[in-house]
N, C-alpha and C. Protein backbone atom coordinates (compact mmCIF):
# COMPACT_ATOMS: atom_id res chain seq x y z
N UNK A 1 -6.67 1.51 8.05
CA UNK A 1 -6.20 1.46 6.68
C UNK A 1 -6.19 2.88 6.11
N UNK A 2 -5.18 2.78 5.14
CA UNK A 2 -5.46 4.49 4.55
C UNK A 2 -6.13 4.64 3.37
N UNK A 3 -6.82 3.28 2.66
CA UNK A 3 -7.68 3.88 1.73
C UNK A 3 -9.34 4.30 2.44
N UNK A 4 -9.64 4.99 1.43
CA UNK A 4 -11.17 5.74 1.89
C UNK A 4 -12.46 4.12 1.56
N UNK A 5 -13.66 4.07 2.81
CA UNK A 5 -14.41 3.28 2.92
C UNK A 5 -15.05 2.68 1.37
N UNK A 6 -15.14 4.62 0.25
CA UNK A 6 -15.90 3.88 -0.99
C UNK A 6 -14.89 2.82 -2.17
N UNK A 7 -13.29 3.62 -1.69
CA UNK A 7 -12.39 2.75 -2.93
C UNK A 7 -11.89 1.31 -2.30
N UNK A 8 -12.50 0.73 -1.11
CA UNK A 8 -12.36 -0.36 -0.45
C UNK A 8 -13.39 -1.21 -1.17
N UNK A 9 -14.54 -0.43 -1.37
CA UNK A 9 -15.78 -0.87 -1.62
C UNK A 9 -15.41 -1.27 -3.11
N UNK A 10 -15.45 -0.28 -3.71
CA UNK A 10 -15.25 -0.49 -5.52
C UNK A 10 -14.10 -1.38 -5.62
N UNK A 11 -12.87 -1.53 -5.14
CA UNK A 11 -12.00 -2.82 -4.90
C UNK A 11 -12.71 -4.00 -5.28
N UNK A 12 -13.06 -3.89 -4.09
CA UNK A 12 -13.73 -5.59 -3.67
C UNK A 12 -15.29 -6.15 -4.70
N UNK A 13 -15.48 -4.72 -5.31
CA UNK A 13 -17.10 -5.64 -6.32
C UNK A 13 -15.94 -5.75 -7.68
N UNK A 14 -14.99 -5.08 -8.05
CA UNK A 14 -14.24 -5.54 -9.15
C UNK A 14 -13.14 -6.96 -8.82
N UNK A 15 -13.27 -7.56 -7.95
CA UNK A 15 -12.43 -8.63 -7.20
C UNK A 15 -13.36 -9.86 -7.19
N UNK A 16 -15.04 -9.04 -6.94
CA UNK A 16 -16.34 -10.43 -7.15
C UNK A 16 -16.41 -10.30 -8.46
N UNK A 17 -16.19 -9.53 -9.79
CA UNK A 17 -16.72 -9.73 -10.96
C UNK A 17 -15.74 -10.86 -11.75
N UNK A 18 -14.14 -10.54 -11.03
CA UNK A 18 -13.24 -11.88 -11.78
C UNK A 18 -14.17 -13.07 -11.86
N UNK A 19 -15.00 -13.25 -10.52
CA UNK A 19 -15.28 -14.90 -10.82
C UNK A 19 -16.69 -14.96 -11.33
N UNK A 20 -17.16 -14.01 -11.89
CA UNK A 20 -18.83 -13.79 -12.64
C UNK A 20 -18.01 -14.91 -14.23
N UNK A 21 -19.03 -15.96 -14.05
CA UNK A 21 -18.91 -16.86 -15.23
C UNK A 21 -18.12 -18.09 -15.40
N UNK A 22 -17.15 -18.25 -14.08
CA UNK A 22 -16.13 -19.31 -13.79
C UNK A 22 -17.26 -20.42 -12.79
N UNK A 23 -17.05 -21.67 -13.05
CA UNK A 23 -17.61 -22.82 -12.46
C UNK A 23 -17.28 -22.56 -10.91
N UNK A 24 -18.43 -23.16 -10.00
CA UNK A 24 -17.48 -23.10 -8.77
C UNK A 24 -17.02 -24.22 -8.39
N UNK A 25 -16.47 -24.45 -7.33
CA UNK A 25 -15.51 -26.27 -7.41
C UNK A 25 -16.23 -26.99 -6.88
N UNK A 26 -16.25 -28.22 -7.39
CA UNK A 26 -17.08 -29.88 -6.92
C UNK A 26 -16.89 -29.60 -5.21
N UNK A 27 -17.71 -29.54 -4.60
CA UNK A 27 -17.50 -29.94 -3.08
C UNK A 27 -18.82 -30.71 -2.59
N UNK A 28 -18.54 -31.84 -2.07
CA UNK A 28 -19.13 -32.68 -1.86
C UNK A 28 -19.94 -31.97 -0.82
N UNK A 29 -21.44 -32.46 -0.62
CA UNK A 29 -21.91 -32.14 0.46
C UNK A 29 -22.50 -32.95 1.89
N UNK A 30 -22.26 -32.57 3.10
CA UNK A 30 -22.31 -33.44 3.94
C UNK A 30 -22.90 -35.02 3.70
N UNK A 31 -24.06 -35.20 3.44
CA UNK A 31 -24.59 -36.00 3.48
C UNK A 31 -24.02 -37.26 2.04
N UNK A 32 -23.37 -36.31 1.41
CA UNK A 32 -22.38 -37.72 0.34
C UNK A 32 -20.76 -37.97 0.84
N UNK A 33 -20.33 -37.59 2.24
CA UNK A 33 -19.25 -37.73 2.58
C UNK A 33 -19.23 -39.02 3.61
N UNK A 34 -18.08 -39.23 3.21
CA UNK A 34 -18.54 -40.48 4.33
C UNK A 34 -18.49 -40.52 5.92
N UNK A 35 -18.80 -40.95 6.74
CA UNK A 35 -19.26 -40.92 7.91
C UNK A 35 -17.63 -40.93 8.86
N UNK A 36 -17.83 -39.93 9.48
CA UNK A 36 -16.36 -39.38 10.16
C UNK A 36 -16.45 -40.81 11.56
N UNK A 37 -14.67 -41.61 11.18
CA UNK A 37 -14.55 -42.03 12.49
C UNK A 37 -14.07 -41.42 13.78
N UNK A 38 -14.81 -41.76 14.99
CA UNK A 38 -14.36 -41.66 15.94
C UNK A 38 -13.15 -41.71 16.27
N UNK A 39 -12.47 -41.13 17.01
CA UNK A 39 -10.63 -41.48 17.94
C UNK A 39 -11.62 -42.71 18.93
N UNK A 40 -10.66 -43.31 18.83
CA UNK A 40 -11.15 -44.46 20.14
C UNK A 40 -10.27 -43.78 20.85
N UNK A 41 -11.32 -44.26 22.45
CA UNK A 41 -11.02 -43.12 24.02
C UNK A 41 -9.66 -44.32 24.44
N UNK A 42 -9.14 -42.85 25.28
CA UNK A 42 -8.29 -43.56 26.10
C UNK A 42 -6.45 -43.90 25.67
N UNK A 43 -5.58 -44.24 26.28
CA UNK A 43 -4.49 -44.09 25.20
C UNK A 43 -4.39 -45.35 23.96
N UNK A 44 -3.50 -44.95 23.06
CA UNK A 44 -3.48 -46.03 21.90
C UNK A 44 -1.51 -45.97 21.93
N UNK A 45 -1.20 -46.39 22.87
CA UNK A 45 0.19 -46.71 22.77
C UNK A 45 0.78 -47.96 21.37
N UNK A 46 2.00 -48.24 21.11
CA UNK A 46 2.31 -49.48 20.27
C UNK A 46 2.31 -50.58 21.41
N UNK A 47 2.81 -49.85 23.01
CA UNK A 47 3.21 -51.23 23.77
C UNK A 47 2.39 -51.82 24.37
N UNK A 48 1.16 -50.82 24.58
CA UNK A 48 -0.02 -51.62 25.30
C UNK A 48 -0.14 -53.11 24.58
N UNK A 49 -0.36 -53.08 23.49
CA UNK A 49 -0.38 -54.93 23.35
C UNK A 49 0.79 -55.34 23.87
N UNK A 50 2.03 -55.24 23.97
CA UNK A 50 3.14 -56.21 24.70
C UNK A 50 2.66 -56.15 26.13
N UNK A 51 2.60 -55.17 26.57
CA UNK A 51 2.37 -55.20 28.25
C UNK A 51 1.04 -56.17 28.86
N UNK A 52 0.27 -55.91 27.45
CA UNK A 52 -1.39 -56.89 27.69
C UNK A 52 -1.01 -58.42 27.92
N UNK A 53 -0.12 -58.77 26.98
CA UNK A 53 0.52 -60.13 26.80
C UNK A 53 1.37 -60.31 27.80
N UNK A 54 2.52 -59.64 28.32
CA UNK A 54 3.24 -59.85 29.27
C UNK A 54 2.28 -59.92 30.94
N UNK A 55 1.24 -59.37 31.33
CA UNK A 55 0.35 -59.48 32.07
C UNK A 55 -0.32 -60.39 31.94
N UNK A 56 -0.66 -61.14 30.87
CA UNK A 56 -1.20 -62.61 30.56
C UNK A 56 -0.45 -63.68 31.36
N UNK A 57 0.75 -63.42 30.34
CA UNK A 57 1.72 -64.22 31.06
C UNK A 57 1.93 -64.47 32.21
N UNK A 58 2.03 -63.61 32.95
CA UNK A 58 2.36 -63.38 34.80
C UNK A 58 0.87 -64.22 35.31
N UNK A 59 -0.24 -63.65 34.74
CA UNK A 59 -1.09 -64.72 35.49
C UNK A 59 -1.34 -66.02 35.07
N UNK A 60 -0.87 -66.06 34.57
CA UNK A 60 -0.53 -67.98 33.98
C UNK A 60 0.44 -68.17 34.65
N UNK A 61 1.41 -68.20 35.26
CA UNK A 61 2.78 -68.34 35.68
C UNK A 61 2.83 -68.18 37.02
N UNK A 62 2.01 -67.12 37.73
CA UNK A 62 2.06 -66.80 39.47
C UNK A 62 0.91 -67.38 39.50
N UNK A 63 1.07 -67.60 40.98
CA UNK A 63 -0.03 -68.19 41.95
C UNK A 63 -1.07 -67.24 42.55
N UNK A 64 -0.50 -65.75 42.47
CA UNK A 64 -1.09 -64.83 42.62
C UNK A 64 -0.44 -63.88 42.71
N UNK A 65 -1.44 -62.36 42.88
CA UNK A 65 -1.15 -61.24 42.17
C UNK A 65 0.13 -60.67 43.15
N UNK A 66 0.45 -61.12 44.18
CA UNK A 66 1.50 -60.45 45.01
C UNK A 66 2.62 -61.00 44.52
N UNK A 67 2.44 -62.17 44.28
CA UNK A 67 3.76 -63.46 43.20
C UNK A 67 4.06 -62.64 42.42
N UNK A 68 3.41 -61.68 41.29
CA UNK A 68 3.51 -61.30 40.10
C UNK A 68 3.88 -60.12 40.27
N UNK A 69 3.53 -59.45 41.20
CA UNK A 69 4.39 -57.93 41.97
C UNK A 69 5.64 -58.39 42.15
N UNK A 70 6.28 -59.37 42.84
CA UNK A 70 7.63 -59.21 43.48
C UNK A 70 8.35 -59.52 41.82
N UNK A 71 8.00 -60.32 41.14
CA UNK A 71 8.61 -60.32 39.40
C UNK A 71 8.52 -59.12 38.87
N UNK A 72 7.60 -58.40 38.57
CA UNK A 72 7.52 -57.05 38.39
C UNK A 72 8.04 -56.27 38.73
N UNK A 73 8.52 -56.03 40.14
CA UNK A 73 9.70 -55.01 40.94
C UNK A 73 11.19 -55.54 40.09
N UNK A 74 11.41 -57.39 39.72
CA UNK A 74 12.69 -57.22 39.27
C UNK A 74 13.08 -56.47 38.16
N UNK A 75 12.52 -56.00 37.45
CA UNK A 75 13.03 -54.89 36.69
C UNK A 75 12.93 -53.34 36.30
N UNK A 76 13.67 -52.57 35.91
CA UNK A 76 13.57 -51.07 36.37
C UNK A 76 12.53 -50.47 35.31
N UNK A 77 13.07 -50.93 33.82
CA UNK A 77 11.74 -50.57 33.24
C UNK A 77 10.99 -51.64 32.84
N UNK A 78 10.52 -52.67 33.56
CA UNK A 78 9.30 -52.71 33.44
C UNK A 78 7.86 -52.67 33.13
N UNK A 79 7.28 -53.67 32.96
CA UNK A 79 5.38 -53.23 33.18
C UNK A 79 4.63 -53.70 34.71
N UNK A 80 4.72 -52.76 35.01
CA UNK A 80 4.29 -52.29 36.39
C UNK A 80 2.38 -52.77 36.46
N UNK A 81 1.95 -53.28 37.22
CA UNK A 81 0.43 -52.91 37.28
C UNK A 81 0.45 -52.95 39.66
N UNK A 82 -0.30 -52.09 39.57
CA UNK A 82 0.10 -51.31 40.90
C UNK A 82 -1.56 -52.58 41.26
N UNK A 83 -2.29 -52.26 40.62
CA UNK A 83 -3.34 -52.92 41.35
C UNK A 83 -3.80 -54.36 40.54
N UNK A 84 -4.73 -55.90 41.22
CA UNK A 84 -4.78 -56.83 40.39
C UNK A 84 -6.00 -56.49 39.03
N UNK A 85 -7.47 -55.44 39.50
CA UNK A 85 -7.88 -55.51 38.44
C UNK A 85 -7.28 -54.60 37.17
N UNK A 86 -6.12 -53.83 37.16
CA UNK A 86 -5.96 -52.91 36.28
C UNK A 86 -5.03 -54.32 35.28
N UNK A 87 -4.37 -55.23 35.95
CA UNK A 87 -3.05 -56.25 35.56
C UNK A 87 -4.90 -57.53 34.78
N UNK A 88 -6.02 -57.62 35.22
CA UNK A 88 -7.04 -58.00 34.97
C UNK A 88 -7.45 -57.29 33.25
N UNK A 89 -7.81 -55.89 33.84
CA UNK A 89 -8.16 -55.35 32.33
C UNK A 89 -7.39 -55.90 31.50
N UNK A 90 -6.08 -55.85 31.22
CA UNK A 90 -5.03 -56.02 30.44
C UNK A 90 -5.01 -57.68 29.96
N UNK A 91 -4.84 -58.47 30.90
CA UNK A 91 -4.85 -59.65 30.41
C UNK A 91 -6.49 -59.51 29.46
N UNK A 92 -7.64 -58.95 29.90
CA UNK A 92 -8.73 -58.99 28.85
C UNK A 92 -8.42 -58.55 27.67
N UNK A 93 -7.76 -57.00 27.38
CA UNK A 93 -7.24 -56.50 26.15
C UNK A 93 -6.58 -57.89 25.12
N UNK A 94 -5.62 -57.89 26.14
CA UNK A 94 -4.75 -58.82 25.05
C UNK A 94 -5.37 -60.17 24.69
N UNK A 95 -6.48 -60.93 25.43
CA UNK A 95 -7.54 -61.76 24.92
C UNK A 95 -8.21 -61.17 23.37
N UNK A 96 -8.41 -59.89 23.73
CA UNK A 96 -9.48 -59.51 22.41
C UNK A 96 -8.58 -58.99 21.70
N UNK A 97 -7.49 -58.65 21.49
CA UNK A 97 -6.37 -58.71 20.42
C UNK A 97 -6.15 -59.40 19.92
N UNK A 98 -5.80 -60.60 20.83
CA UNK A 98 -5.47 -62.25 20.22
C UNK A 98 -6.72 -62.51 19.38
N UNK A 99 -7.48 -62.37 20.13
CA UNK A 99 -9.50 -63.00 18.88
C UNK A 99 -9.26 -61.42 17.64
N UNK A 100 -8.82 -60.89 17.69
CA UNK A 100 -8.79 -59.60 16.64
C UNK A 100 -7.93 -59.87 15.70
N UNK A 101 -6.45 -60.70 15.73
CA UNK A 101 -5.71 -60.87 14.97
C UNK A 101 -5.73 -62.45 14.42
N UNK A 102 -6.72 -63.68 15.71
CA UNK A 102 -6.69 -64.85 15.21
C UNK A 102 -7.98 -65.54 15.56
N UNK A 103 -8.91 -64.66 15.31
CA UNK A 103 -10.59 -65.25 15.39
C UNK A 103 -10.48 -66.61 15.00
N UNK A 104 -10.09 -66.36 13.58
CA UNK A 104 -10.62 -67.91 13.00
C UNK A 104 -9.54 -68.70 13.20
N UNK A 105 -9.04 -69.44 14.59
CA UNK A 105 -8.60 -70.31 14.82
C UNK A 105 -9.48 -70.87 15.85
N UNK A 106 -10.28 -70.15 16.32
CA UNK A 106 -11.07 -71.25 17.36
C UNK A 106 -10.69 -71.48 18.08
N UNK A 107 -9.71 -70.87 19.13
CA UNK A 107 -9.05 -71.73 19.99
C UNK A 107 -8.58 -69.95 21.15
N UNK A 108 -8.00 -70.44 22.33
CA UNK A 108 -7.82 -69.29 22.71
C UNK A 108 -6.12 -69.36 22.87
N UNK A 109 -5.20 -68.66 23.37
CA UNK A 109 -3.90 -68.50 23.73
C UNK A 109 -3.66 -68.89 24.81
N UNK A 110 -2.50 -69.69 24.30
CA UNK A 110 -1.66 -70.57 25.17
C UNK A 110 -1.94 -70.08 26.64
N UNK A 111 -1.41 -68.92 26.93
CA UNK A 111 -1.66 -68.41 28.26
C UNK A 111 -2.86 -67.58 28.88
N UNK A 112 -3.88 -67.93 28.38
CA UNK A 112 -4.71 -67.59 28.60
C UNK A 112 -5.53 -68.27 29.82
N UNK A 113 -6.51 -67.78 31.19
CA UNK A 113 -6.48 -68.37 32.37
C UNK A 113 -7.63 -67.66 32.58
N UNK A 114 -8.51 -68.22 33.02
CA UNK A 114 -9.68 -67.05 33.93
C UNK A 114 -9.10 -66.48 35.49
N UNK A 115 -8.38 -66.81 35.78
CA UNK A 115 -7.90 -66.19 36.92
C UNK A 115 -6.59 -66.73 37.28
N UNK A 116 -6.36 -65.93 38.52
CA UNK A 116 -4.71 -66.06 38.96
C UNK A 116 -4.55 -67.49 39.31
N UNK A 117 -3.40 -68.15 38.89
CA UNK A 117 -2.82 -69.50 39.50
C UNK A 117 -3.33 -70.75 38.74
N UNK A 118 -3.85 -70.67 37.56
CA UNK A 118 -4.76 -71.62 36.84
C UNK A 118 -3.54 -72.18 35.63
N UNK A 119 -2.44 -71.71 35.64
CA UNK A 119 -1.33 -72.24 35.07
C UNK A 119 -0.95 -73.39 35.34
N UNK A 120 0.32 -73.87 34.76
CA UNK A 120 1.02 -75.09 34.98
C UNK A 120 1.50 -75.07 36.22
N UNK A 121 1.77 -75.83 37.19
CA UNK A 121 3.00 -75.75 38.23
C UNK A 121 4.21 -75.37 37.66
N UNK A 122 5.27 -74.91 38.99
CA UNK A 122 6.51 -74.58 38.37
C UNK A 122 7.45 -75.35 38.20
């Protein structure tokens, strides 16, 4: 800089005297703020619930998880699950979505199955 160290100095205490006598501002302090949420881990897509439900579906409907692969290959885009417990997690998600959006019915979803092939016949 090209001013000299003392008129930097005398600057800056005539720059602290503006606020000699002005309030300073309301700022809350930690402990009256409210409690920061977490990001929930992991992704938060919109389609993960369709794909949770559409994976429901498939295991209500196939006899098993290789049944539900060759349906899955028929289309290009697709919801793909490469392995049965990942197509597993998912049907769980969309269980606790369904109890998240309709607890108080008491009852569980139509397609809902503890395991592969527990559906209707075809």
């Amino acid at each position: 800089m090209k001013y000299g160290h003392a008129v930097l100095i005398d600057e800056f205490k005539k720059w602290l005297r503006t606020f000699e006598g002005k309030p300073q501002l309301d700022i809350k302090l930690p402990e009256e703020t409210e409690a920061l949420k977490a990001k929930p881990s992991g992704r938060q897509s919109i389609y993960d619930s369709l794909s949770a439900l559409g994976a429901m579906r498939l295991r209500f409907y196939c006899a098993t998880f290789t049944e539900a692969k060759k349906l899955m290959r028929q289309k290009e885009n697709g919801t793909w699950y490469a392995r049965r417990d990942g197509c597993n997690r998912a049907c769980d998600r969309a269980f606790k979505r369904f109890d998240e959006f309709f607890g108080w019915l008491d009852s569980k979803p139509i397609h809902f199955t503890d395991g592969w092939g527990n559906g209707t016949p075809k």
